[in-house]
Protein backbone atom coordinates (compact mmCIF):
# COMPACT_ATOMS: atom_id res chain seq x y z
CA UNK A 1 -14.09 -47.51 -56.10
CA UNK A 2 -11.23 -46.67 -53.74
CA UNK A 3 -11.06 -43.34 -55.00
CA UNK A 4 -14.71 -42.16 -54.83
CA UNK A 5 -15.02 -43.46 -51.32
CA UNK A 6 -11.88 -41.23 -50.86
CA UNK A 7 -14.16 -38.20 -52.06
CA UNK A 8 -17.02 -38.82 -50.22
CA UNK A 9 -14.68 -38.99 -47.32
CA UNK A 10 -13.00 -35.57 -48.50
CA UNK A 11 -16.46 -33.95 -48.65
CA UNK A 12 -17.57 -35.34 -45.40
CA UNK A 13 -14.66 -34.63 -43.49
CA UNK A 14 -15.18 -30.60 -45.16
CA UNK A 15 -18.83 -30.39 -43.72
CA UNK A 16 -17.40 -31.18 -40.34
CA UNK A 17 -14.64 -28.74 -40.36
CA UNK A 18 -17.24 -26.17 -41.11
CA UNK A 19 -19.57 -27.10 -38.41
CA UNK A 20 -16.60 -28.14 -35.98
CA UNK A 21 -15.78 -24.08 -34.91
CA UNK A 22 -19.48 -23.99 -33.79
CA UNK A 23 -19.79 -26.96 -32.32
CA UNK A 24 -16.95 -27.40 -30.31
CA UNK A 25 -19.11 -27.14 -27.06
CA UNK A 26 -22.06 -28.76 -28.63
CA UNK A 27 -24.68 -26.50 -26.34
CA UNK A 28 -23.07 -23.91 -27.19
CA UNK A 29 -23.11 -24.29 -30.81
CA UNK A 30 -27.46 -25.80 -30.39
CA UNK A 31 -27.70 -22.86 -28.64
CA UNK A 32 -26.70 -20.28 -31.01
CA UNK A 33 -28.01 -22.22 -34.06
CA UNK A 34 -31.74 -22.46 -32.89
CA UNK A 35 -31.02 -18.72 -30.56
CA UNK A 36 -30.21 -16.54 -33.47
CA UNK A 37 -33.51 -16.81 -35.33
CA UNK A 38 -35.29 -17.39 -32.20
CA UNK A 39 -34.46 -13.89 -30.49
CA UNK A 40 -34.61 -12.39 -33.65
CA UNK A 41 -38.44 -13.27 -34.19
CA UNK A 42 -39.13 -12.41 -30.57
CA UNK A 43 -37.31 -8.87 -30.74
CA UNK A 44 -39.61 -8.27 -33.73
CA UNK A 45 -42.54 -9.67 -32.62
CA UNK A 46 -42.75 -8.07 -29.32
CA UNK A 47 -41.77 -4.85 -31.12
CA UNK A 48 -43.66 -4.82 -34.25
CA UNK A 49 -46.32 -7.31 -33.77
CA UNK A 50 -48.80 -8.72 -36.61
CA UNK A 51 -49.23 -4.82 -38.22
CA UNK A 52 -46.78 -5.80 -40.64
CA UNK A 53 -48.79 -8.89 -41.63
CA UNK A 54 -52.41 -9.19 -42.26
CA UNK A 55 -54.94 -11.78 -40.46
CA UNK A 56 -52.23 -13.18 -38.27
CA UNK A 57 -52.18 -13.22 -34.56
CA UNK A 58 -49.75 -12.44 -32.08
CA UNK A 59 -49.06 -15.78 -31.98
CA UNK A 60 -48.68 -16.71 -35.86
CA UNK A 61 -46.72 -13.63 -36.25
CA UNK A 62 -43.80 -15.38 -34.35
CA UNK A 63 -43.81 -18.61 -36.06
CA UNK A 64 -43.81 -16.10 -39.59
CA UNK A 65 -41.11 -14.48 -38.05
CA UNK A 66 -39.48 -17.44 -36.66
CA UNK A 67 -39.28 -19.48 -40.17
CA UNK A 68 -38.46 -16.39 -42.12
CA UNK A 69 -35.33 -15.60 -40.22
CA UNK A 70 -34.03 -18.98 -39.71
CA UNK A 71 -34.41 -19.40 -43.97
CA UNK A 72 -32.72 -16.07 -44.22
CA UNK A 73 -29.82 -16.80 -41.58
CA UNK A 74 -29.09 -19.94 -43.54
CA UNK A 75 -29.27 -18.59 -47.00
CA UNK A 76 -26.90 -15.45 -45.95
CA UNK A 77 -24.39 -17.24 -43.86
CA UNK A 78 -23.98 -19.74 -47.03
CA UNK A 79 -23.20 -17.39 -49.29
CA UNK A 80 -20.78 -14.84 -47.31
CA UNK A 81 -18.66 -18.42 -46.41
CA UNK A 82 -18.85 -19.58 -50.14
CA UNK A 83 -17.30 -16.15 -50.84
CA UNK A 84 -13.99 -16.93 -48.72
CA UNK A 85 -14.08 -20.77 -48.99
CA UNK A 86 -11.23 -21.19 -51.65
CA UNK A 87 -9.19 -18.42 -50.58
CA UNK A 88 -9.27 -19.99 -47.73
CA UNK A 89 -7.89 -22.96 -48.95
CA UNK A 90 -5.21 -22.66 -51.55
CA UNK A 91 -3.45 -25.79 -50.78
CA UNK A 92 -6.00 -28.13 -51.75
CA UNK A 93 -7.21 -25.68 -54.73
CA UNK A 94 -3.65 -26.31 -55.79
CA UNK A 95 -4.47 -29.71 -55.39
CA UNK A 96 -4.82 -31.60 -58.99
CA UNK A 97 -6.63 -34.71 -57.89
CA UNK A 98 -8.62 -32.47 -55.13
CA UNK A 99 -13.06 -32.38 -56.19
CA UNK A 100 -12.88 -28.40 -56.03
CA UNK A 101 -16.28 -28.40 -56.27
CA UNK A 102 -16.91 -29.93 -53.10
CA UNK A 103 -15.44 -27.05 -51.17
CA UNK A 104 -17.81 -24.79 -52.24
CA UNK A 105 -20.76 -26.87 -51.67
CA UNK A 106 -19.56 -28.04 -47.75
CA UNK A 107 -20.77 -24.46 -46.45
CA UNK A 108 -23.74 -24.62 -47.83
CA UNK A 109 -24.23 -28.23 -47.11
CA UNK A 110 -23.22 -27.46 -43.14
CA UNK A 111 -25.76 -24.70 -43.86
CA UNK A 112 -28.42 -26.98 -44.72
CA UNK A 113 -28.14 -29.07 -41.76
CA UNK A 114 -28.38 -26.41 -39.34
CA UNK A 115 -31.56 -25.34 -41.47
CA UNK A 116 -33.38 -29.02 -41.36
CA UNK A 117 -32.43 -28.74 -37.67
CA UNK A 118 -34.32 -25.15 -36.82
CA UNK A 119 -37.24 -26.58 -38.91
CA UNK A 120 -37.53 -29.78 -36.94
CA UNK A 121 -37.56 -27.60 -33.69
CA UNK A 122 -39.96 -24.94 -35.28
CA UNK A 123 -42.77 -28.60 -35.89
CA UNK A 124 -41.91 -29.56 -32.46
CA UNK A 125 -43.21 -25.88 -31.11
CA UNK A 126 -45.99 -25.30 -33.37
CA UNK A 127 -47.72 -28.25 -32.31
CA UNK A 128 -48.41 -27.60 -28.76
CA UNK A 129 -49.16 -23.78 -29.58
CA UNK A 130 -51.35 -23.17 -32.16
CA UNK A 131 -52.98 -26.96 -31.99
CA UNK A 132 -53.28 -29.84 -34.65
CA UNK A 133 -52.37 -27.34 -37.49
CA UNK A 134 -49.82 -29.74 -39.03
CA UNK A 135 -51.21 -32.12 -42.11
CA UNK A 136 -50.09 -34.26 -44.59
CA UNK A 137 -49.29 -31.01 -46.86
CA UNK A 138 -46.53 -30.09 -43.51
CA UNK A 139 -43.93 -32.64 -44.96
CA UNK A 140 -44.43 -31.56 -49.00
CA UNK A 141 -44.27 -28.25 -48.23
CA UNK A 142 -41.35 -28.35 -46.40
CA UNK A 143 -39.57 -30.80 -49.07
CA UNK A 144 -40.41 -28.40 -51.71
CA UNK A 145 -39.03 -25.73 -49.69
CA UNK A 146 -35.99 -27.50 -48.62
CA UNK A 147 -35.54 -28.65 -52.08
CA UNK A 148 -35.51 -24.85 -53.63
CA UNK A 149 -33.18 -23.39 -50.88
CA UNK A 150 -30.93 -26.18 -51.47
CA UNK A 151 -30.79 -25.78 -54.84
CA UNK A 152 -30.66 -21.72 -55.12
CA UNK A 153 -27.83 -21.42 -52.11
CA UNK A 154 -26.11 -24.20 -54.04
CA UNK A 155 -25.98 -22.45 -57.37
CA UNK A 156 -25.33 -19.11 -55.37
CA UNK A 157 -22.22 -20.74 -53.71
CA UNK A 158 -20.68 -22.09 -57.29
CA UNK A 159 -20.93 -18.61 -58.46
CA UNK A 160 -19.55 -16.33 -55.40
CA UNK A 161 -17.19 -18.80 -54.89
CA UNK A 162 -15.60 -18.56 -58.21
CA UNK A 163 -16.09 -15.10 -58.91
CA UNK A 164 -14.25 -14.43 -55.68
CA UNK A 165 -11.50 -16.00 -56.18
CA UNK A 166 -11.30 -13.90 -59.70
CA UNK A 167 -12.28 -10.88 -57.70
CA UNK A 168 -11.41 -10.50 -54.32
CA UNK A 169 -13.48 -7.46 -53.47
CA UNK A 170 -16.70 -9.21 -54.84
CA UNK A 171 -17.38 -9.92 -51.38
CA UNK A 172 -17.62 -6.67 -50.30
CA UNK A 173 -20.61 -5.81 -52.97
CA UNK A 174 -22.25 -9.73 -51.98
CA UNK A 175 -22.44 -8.31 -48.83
CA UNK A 176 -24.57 -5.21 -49.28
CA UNK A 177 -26.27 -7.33 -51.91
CA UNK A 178 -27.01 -10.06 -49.17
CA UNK A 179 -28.56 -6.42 -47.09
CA UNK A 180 -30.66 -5.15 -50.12
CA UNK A 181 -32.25 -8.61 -50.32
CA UNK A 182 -33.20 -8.98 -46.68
CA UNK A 183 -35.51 -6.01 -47.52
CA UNK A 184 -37.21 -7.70 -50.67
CA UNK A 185 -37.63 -11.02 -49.06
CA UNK A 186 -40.73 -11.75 -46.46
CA UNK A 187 -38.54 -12.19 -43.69
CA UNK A 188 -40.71 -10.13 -41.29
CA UNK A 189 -43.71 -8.37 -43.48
CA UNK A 190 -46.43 -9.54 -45.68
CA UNK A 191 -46.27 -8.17 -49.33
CA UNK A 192 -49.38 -6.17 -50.10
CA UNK A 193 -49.31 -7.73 -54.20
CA UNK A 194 -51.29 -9.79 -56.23
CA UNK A 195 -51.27 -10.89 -59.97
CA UNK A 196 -48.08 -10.20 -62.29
CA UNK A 197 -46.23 -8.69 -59.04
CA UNK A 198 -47.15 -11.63 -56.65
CA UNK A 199 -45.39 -13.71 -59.75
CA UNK A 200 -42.14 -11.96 -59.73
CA UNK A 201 -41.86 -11.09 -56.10
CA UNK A 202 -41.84 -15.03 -55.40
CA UNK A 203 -39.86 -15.87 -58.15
CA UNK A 204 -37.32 -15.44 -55.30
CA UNK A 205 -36.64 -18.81 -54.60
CA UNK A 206 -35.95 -17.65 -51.01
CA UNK A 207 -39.53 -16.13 -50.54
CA UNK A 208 -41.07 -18.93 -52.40
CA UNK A 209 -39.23 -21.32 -49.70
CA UNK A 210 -40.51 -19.16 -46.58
CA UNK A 211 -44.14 -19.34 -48.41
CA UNK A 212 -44.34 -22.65 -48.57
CA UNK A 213 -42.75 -23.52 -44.87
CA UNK A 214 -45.37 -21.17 -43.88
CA UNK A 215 -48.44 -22.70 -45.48
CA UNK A 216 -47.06 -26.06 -44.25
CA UNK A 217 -47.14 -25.45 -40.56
CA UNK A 218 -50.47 -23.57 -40.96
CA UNK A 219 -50.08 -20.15 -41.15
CA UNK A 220 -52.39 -18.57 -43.56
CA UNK A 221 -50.55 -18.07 -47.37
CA UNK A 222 -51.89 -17.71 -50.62
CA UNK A 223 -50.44 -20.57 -52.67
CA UNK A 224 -50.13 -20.09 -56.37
CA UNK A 225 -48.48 -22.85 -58.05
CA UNK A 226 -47.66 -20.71 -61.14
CA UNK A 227 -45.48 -18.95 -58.48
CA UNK A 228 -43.94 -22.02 -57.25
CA UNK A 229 -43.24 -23.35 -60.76
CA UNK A 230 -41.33 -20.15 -61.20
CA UNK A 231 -38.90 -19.66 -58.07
CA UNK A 232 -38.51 -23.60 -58.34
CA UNK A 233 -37.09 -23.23 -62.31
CA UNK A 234 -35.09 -20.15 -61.12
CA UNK A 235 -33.74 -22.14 -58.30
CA UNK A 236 -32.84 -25.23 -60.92
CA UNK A 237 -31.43 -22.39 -63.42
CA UNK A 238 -29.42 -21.13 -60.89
CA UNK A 239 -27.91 -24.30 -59.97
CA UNK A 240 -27.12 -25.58 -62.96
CA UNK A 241 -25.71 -22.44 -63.96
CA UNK A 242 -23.60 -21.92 -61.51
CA UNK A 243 -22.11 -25.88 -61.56
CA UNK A 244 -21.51 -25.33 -65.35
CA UNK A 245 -19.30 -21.94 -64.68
CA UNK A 246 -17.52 -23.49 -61.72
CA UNK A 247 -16.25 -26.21 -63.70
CA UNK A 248 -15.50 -24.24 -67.03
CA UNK A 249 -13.37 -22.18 -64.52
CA UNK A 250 -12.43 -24.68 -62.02
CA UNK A 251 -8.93 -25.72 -64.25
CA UNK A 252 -7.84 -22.11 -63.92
CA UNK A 253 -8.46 -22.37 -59.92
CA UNK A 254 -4.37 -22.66 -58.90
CA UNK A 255 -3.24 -19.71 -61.09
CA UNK A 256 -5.51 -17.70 -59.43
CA UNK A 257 -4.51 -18.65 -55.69
């Protein structure tokens, strides 16, 4: 028992040295959290406006915009820090009784609670601005969301943070990776696809998870649950994909460092 409440300490005490840097002046680091989507959706908004997305308002446009970046800040800044987190620590990867596994899943953990945090501020706004569009679907939409980020970013974060440490440039291609997928994700713009297409464009666990966040504070989405039955397995597959490799690899972490 000693031991594992040693662990949990040892992953706790990792979430807070990731969040620490940011948070050092707490208002600073709110501030920043909650800004960076924030002033992204109202650069694009008051730039772009609801062309890009059909049926929506001025109005609805921000909140799309608004839940779309803060998934995609979250789901990017995860997995560029899983690419550096063990390089970044070589001590305790050369650590034999160290979990390695739980320094690639604080980042995306810290990650996480940044995420719930934007999403709690996003309810508390949308309430007062487009009216009593909240319901009892708001809080299953959003677990289901929450639920198939988490797992996909997790998976994600096994994988970079292995293959990184095998291949140090790997981060370099994750990077322009992490570009090419801001354009095929519905950060911003309303795919124009139905049928077959629909089904593979929201495989994407992270459009699937803006979807859903979307149709749970009441902005008008098409909700297929043949499309959320795929992005959620691909999310799962990913996840325990990734967990399996890490671990199969894990034992050859401090030759490697």
């Amino acid at each position: 028992m000693p031991f594992r409440i040693a662990h949990r300490d040892f992953f706790l005490l990792h979430i807070l040295r990731e969040l620490s840097p940011k948070y050092r002046i707490p208002w600073v680091g709110i501030i920043w959290t909650v800004g960076q989507p924030l002033l992204s959706s109202l650069a694009v908004a008051s730039f772009v406006g609801p062309r890009l997305v059909e049926r929506l308002v001025t109005q609805q446009y921000f909140f799309y915009c608004w839940t779309g970046f803060s998934i995609w800040f979250f789901f990017s800044q995860s997995v560029q820090a899983s690419c550096s987190t063990l390089n970044q620590k070589m001590k305790l990867v050369r650590g034999s009784l160290v979990p390695r596994e739980y320094l690639a899943l604080a980042p995306v953990i810290a990650g996480l609670i940044e995420l719930v945090f934007n999403f709690g501020i996003i309810t508390l706004v949308v309430i007062p601005v487009l009216g009593p569009s909240l319901s009892f679907k708001t809080p299953l939409f959003m677990g289901l969301a929450l639920l198939c980020m988490s797992l996909f970013a997790l998976g994600l974060g096994f994988w970079v943070s292995a293959l990184c440490l095998l291949f140090q440039d790997l981060k370099y291609l994750v990077s322009f990776l992490l570009q090419l997928g801001f354009l095929c994700t519905p950060v911003i713009y309303s795919p124009r696809i139905s049928g077959f297409k629909s089904a593979l464009f929201f495989s994407n666990p992270v459009a699937l998870s803006m979807k859903l966040i979307r149709a749970g504070i009441g902005i008008p989405q098409e909700l297929v649950w043949g499309e959320v039955t795929g992005g959620a397995a691909l999310a799962l597959l990913t996840f325990l994909t990734g967990y399996f490799y890490f671990q199969t690899r894990s034992k050859f972490f401090p030759e490697l460092v």
